[in-house]
Protein backbone atom coordinates (compact mmCIF):
# COMPACT_ATOMS: atom_id res chain seq x y z
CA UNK A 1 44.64 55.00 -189.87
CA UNK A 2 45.02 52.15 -192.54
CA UNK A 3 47.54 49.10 -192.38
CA UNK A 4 49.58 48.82 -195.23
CA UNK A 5 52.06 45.99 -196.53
CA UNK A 6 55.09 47.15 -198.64
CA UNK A 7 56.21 44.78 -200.93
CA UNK A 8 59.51 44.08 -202.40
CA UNK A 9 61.32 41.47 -204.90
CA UNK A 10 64.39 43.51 -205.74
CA UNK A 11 67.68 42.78 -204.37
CA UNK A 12 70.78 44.38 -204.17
CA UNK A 13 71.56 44.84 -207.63
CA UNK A 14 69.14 47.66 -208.13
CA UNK A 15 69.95 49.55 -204.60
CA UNK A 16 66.94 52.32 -205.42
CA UNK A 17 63.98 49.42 -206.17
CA UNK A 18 65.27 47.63 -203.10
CA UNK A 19 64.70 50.48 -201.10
CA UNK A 20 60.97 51.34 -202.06
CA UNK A 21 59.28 49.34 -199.50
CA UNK A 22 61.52 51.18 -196.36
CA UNK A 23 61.32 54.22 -198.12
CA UNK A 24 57.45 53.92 -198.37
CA UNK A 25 57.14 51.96 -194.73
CA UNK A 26 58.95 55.47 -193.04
CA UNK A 27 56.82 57.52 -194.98
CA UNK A 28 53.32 55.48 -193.94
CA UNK A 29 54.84 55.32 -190.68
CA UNK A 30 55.53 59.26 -190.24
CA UNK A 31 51.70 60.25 -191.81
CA UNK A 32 50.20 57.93 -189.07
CA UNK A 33 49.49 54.65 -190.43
CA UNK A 34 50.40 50.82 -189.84
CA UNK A 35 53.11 49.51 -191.93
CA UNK A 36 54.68 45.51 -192.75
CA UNK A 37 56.93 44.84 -195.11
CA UNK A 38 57.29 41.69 -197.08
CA UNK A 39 60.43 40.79 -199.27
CA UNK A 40 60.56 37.76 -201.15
CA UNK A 41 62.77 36.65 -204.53
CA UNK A 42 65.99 38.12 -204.51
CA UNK A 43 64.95 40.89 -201.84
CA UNK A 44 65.49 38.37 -199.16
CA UNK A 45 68.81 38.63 -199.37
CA UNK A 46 68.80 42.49 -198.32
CA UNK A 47 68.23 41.36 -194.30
CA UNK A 48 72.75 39.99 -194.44
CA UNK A 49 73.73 42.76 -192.07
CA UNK A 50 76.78 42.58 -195.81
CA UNK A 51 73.99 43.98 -198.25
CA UNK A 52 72.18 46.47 -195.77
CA UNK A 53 75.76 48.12 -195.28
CA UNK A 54 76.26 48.31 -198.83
CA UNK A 55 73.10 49.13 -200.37
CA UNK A 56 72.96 52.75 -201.29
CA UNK A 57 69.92 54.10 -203.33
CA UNK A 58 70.02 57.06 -205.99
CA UNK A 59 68.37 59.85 -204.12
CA UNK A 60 67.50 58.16 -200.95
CA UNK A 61 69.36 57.62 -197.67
CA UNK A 62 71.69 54.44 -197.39
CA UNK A 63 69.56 50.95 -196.89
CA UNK A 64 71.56 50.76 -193.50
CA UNK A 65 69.87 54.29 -191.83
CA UNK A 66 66.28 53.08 -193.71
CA UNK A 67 66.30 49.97 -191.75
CA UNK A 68 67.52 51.73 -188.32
CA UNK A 69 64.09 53.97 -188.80
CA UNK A 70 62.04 50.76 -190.00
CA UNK A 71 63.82 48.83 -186.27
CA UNK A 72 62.58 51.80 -184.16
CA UNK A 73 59.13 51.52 -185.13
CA UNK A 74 58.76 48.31 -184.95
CA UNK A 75 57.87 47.97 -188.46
CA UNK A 76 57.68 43.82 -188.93
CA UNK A 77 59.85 42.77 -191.93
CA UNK A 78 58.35 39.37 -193.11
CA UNK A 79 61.28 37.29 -195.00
């Protein structure tokens, strides 16, 4: 089992980069690993409960249903 930290710097203006590191957190999370994540820049700005109910990737569940996943694992979110 490894620990990983997801990193992001995208914010709300480009709703799929934004959601890489809670797309990538679930999917370390499901296969059995350790995830953080760690936004910084203009990703900070994603934690206004706002932008997570507005943030809706191309090809990827809303930011808002990411985030419930990332909450009930206890995933840490560094801001």
């Amino acid at each position: 089992m490894a620990k990983i930290v997801f990193i992001g710097s995208h914010g709300f203006e480009n709703p799929t980069k934004s959601a890489f590191p809670f797309i990538l957190a679930n999917g370390a999370i499901e296969a059995g690993h350790q995830a953080e994540i760690s936004l910084f820049g203009d990703a900070v700005i994603l934690m206004k409960d706002a932008v997570v109910n507005s943030v809706v990737p191309v090809g990827w569940p809303p930011l808002k249903e990411l985030l419930a996943t990332i909450t009930k694992n206890r995933v840490p979110i560094y801001v």
